[in-house]
Protein backbone atom coordinates (compact mmCIF):
# COMPACT_ATOMS: atom_id res chain seq x y z
CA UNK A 1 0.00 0.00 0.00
CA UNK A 2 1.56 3.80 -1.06
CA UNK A 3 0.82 6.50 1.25
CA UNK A 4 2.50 9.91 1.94
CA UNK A 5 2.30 8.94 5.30
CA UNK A 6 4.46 5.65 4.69
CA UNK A 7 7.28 6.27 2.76
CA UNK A 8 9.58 3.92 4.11
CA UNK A 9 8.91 0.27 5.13
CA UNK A 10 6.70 0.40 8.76
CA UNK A 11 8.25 -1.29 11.89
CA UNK A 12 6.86 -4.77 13.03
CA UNK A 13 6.39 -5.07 16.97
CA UNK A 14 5.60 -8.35 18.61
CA UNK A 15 2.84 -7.58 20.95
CA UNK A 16 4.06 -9.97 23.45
CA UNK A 17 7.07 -9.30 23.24
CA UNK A 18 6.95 -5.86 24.12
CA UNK A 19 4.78 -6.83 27.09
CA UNK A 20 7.89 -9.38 28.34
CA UNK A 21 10.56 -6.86 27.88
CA UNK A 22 9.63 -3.31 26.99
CA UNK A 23 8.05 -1.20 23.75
CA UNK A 24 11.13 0.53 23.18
CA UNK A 25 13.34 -2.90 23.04
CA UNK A 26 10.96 -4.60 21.50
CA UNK A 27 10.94 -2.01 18.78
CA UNK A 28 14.84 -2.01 18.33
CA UNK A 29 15.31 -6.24 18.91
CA UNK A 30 12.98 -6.43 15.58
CA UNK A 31 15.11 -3.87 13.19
CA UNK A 32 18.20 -5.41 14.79
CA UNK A 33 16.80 -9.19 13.85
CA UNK A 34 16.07 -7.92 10.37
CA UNK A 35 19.02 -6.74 9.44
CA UNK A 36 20.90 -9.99 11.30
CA UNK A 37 18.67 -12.33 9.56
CA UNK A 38 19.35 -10.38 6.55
CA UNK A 39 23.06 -10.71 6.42
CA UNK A 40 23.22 -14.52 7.75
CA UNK A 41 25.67 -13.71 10.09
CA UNK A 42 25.98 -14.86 13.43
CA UNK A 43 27.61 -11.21 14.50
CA UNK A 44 27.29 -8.17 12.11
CA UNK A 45 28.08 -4.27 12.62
CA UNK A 46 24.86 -1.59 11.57
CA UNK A 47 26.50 1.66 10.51
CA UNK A 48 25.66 4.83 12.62
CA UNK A 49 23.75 5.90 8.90
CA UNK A 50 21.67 2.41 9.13
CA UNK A 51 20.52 3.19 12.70
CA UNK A 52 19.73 6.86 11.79
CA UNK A 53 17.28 5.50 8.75
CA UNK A 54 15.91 2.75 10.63
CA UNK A 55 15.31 4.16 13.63
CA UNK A 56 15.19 8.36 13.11
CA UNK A 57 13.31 8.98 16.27
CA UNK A 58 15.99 8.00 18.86
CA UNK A 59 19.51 10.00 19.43
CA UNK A 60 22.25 8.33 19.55
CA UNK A 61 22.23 8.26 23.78
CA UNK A 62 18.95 6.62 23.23
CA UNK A 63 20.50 3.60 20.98
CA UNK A 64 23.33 3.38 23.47
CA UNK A 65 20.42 2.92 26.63
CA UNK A 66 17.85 0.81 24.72
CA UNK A 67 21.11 -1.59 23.11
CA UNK A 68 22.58 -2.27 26.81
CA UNK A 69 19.33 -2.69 27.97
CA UNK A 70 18.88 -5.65 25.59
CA UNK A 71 22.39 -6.50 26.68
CA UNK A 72 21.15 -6.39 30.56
CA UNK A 73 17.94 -8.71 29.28
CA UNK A 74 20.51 -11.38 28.20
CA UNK A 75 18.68 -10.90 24.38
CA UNK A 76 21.92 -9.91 23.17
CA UNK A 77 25.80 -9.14 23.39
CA UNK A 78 27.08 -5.40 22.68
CA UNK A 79 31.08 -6.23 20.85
CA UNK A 80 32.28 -2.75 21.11
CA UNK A 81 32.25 0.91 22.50
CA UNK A 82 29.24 2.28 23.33
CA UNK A 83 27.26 3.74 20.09
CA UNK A 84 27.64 7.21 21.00
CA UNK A 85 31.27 7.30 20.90
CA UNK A 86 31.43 4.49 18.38
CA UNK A 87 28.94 5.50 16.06
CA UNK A 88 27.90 2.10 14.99
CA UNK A 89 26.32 -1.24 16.56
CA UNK A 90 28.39 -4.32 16.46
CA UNK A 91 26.65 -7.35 18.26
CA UNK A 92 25.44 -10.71 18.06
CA UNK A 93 22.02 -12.35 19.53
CA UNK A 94 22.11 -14.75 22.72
CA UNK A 95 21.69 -18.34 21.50
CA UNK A 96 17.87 -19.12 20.72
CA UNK A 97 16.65 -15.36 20.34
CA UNK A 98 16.36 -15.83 16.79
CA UNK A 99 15.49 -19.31 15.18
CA UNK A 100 14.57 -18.78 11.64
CA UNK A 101 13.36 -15.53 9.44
CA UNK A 102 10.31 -15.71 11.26
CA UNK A 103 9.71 -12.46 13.67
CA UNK A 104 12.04 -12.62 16.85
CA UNK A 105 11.26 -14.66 19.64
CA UNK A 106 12.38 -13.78 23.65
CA UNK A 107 14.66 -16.30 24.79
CA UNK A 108 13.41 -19.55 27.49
CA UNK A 109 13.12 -17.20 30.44
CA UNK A 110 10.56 -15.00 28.41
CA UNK A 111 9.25 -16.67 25.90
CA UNK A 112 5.64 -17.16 27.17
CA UNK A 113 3.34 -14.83 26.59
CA UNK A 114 1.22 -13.11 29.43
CA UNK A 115 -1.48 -16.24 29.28
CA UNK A 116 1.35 -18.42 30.54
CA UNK A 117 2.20 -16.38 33.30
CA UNK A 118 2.66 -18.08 36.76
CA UNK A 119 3.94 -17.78 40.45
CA UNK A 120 7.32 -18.37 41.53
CA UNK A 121 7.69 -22.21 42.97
CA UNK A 122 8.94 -22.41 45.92
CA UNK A 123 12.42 -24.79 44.86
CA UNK A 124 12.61 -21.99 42.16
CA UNK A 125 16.38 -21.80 41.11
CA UNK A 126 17.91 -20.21 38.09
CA UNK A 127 19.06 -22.25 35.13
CA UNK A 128 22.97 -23.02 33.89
CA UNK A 129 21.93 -20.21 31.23
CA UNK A 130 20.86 -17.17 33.40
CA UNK A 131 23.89 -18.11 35.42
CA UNK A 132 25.74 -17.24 32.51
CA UNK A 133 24.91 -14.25 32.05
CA UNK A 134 25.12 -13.31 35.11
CA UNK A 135 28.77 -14.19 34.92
CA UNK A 136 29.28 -12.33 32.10
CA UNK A 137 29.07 -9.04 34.47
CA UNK A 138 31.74 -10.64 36.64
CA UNK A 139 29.23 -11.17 39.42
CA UNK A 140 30.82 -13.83 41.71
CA UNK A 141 28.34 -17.32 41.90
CA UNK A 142 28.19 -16.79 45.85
CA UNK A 143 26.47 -13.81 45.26
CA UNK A 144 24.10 -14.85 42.71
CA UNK A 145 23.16 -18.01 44.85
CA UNK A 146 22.40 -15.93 48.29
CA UNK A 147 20.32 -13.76 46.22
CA UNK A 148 17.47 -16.78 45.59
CA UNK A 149 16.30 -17.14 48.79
CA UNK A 150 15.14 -13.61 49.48
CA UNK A 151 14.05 -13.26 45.67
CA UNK A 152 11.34 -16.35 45.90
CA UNK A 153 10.50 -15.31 49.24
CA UNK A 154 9.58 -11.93 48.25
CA UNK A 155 7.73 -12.42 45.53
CA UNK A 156 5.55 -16.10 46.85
CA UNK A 157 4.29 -13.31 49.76
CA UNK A 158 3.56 -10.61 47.15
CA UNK A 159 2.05 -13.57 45.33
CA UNK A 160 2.15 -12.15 41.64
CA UNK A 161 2.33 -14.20 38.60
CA UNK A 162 5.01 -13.70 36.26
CA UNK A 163 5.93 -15.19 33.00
CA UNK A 164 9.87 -14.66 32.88
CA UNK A 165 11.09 -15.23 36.71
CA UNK A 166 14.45 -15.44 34.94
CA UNK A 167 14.68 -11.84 33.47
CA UNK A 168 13.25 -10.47 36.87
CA UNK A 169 15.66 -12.34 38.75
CA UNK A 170 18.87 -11.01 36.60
CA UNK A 171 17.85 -7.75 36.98
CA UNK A 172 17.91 -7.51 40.46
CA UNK A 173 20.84 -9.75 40.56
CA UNK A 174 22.83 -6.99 38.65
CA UNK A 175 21.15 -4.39 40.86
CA UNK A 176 22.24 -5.37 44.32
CA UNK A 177 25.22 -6.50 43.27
CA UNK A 178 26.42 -2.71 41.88
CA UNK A 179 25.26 -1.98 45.04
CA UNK A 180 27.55 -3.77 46.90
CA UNK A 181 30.47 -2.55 45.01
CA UNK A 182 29.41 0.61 45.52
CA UNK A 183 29.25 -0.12 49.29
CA UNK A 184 32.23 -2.17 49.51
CA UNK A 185 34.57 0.46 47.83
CA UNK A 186 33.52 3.57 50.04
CA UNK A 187 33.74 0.98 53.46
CA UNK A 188 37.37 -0.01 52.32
CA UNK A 189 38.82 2.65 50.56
CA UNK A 190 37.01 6.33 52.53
CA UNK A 191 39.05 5.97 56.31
CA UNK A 192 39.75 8.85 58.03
CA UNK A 193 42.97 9.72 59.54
CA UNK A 194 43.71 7.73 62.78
CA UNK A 195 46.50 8.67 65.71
CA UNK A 196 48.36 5.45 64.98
CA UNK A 197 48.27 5.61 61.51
CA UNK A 198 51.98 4.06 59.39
CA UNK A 199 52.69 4.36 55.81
CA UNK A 200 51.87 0.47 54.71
CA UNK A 201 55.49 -1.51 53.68
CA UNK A 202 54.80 -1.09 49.98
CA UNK A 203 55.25 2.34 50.51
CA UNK A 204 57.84 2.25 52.75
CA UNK A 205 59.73 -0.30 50.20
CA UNK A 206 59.07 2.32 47.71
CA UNK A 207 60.69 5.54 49.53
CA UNK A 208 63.38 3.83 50.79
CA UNK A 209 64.75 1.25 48.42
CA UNK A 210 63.11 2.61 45.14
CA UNK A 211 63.32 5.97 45.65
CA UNK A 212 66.82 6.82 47.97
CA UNK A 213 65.07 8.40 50.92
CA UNK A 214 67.09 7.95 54.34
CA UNK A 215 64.82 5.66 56.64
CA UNK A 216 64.92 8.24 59.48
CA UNK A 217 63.74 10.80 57.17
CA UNK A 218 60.64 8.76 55.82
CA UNK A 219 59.62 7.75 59.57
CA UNK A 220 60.23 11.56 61.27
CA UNK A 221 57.48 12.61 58.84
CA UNK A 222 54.85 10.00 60.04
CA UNK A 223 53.83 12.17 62.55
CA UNK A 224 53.58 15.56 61.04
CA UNK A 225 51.75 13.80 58.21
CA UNK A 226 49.46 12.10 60.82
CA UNK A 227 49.35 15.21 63.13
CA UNK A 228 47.90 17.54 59.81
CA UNK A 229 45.58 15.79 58.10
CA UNK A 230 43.62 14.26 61.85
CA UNK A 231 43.48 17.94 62.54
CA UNK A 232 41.98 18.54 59.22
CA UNK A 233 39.63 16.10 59.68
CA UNK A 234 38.96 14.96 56.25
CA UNK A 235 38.20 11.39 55.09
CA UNK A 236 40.81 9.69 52.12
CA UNK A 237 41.08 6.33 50.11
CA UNK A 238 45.12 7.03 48.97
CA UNK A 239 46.77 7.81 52.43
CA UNK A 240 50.06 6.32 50.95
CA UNK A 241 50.02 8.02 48.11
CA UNK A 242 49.34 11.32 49.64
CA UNK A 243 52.42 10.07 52.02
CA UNK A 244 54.48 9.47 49.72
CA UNK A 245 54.18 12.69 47.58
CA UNK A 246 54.66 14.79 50.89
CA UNK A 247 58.22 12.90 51.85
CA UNK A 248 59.13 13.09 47.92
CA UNK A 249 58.29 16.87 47.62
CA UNK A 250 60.26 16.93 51.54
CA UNK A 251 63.30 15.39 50.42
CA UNK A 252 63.89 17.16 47.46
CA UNK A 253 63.77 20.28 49.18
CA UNK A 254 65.85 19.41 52.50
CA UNK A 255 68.22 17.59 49.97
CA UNK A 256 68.87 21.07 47.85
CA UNK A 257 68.88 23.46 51.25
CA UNK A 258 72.03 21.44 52.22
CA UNK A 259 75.15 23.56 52.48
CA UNK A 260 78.25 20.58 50.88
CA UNK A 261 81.55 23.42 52.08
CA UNK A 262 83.77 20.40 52.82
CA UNK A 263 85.30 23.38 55.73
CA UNK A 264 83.42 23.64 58.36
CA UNK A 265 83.16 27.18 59.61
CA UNK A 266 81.59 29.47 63.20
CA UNK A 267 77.98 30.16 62.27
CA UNK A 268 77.90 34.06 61.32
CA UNK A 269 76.71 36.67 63.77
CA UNK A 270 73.94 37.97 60.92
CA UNK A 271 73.22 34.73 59.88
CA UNK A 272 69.59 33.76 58.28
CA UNK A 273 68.52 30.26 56.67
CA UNK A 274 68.22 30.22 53.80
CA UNK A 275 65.51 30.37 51.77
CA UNK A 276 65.10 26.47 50.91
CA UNK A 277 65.14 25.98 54.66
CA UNK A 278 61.88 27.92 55.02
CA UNK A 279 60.15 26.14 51.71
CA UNK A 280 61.21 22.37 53.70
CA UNK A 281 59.92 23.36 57.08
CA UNK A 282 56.20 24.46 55.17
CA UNK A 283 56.18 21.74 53.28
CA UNK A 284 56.45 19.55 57.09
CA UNK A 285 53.58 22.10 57.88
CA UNK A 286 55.47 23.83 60.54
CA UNK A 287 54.27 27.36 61.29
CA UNK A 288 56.82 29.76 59.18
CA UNK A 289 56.65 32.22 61.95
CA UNK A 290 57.38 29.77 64.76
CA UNK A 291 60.69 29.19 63.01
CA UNK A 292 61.79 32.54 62.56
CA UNK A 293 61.24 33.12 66.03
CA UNK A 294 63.70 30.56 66.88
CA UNK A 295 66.86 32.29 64.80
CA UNK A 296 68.22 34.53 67.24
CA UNK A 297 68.14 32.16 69.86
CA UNK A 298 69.88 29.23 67.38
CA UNK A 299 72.41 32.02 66.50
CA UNK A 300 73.18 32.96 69.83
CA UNK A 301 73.50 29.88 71.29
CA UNK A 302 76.14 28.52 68.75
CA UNK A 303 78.24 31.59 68.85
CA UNK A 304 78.15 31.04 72.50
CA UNK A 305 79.72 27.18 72.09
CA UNK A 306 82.15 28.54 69.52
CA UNK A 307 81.34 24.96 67.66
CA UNK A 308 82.36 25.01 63.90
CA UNK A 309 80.22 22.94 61.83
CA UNK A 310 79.69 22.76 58.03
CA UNK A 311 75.61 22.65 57.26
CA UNK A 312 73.70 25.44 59.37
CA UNK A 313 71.08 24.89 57.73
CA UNK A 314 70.43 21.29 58.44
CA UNK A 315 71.42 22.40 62.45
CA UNK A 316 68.58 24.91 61.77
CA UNK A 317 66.12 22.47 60.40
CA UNK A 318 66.29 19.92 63.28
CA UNK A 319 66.69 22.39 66.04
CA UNK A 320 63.17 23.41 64.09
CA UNK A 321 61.67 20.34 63.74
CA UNK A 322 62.70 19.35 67.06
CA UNK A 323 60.98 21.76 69.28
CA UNK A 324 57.66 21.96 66.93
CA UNK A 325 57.39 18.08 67.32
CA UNK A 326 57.99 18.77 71.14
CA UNK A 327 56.07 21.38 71.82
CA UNK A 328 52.71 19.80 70.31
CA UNK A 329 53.65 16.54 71.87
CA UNK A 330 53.36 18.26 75.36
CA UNK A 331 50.87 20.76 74.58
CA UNK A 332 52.66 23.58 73.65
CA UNK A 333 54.79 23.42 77.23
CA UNK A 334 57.97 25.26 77.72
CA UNK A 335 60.44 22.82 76.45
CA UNK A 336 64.34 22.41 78.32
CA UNK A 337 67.24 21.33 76.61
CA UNK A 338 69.78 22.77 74.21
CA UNK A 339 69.78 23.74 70.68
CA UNK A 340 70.12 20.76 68.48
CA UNK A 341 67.63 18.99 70.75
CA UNK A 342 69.67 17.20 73.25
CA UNK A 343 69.48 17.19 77.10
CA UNK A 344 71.63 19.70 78.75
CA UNK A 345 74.88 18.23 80.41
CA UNK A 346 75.04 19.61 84.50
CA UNK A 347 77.53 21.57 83.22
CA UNK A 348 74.76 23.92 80.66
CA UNK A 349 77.31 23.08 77.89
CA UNK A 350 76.12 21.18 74.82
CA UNK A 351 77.04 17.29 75.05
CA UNK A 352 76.31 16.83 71.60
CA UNK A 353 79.86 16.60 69.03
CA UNK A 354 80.05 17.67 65.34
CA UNK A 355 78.90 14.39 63.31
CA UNK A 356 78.57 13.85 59.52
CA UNK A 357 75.50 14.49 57.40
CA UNK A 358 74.78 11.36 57.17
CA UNK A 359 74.85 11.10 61.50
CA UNK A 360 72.36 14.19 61.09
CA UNK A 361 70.19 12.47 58.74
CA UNK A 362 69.94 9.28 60.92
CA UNK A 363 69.47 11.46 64.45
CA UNK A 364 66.07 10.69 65.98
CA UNK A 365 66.70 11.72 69.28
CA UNK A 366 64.16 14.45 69.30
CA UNK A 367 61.40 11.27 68.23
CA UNK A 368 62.05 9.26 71.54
């Protein structure tokens, strides 16, 4: 029959079918069929210009929701990108959806039509075939099975009759179970910061072996990196990996404030740290203006000893780090003791002797 009003050959929709599994699927499963049973293929690719004649009325968003939901109904399986970024359809139908030329059938678990319909039985289980499918979304079979219990209790008390038990049940399967992830990920991986928090030994590995950083250094920043973030109070799934960019960014900035002279040399009477020192101690989150306060008194006392020593910077930075670590450990109480952070001797002199970088690296007195 020619009409203006059908100029192009008129979809076919199964009325049943689009009672099992939707109008809008059932009208895309029959183009897709045609153009399957056309090419006699068991797995074909539609063009996005074959889509856009055959079915006009749908954007492309729309193919890519109504094809996965055919995918999700176990009628078919999508083979590559999504059609929007795609632009085409490349798929193949789930064993028994099509038989012959004749118009497309639902597969076992909705094949009969609404007269067929019945309630769940009690031993319901699902088949070897649904279980497939289920598999295919990587859904582990311990899941699927404790799922049956609650699903044919629910629905023998709502007491409805249903004619594909199978396609309601895979559903629901998929459902809780991207659920779970969802809850699973955000119970393991969003911790907040706790007091006795350590870096885990990957990371340590990582610092230390992979990357060069001095032990003593890695485990001195534990609890500055512990102390900020608890008294941010913010919740984190990558606490190593925010601990290992603060030592990384720390080290590279201690490691170019050190002063190599191979002489050492009487600290000057005007002397500052420089301005690397004051870029390490932020980076530790140490208040900038706590530090400055403690320059004259650094620089007074070690005129005072008349000690020679070849890094006043790294003297600077522990005598620093030292007495901020202190002074929050003991809530902000006057602190005793000498310059570089050990116990004064009866005497008020220092007891500590000049050592070697790497002895000034490995100190942790000021930790115990």
């Amino acid at each position: 029959m020619n009409s203006p009003l059908l100029p192009e050959k008129p979809l076919v929709v199964s009325p049943s079918l689009a009672a099992a599994i939707g109008l809008e699927e059932a009208i895309m499963l029959g183009v897709l069929s045609d153009a399957l049973i056309a090419s006699g293929e068991e797995a074909i690719t539609l063009s996005g210009a074959y889509i856009a004649e055959r079915l006009p009325f749908w954007p492309p968003l729309e193919i890519q929701r109504i094809s996965k939901n055919l995918q999700e109904k176990g009628l078919l399986t999508l083979l590559n990108a999504p059609f929007s970024q795609s632009g085409e359809l490349h798929f193949r139908f789930t064993q028994g959806v099509i038989r012959s030329a004749a118009p497309p059938q639902p597969p076992q678990g909705l094949r009969d039509g609404p007269r067929q319909s019945n309630q769940i039985a009690p031993n319901w289980r699902p088949d070897a075939e649904l279980m497939a499918q289920l598999a295919q979304y990587n859904i582990p079979d311990y899941f699927i099975r404790q799922q049956v219990p609650e699903f044919v209790t629910y629905w023998r008390e709502r007491g409805e009759p249903h004619h594909a038990w199978g396609a309601k049940f895979l559903k629901q399967v998929i459902r809780n179970w991207r659920e779970h992830e969802t809850g699973l990920f955000q119970r393991e991986q969003d911790t907040a910061m706790s007091g006795d928090w350590r870096p885990s030994r990957d990371a340590m590995v990582l610092l230390v072996r992979h990357a060069g950083i001095n032990q003593a250094f890695v485990e001195d920043a534990i609890p500055e990196f512990v102390l900020y973030w608890r008294e941010r109070g913010e919740v984190g799934r990558t606490w190593n990996s925010k601990f290992i960019q603060h030592v990384k960014r720390q080290w590279a900035r201690y490691t170019s404030a050190l002063e190599h002279d191979t002489e050492p040399k009487r600290i000057p009477d005007n002397w500052q740290p420089g301005r690397d020192v004051y870029d390490v101690l932020q980076l530790a989150n140490i208040d900038l203006e706590f530090a400055r306060r403690q320059v004259a008194e650094f620089v007074l006392f070690w005129r005072d000893s008349n000690r020679v020593h070849s890094s006043w910077n790294t003297k600077f930075l522990q005598h620093v780090k030292h007495h901020w670590a202190r002074q929050h450990a003991l809530g902000a109480q006057p602190i005793q003791g000498n310059q570089d952070g050990r116990q004064q001797s009866p005497a008020g002199t220092s007891a500590t002797r000049d050592r070697s970088l790497v002895e000034d690296l490995t100190d942790r007195s000021w930790a115990s």
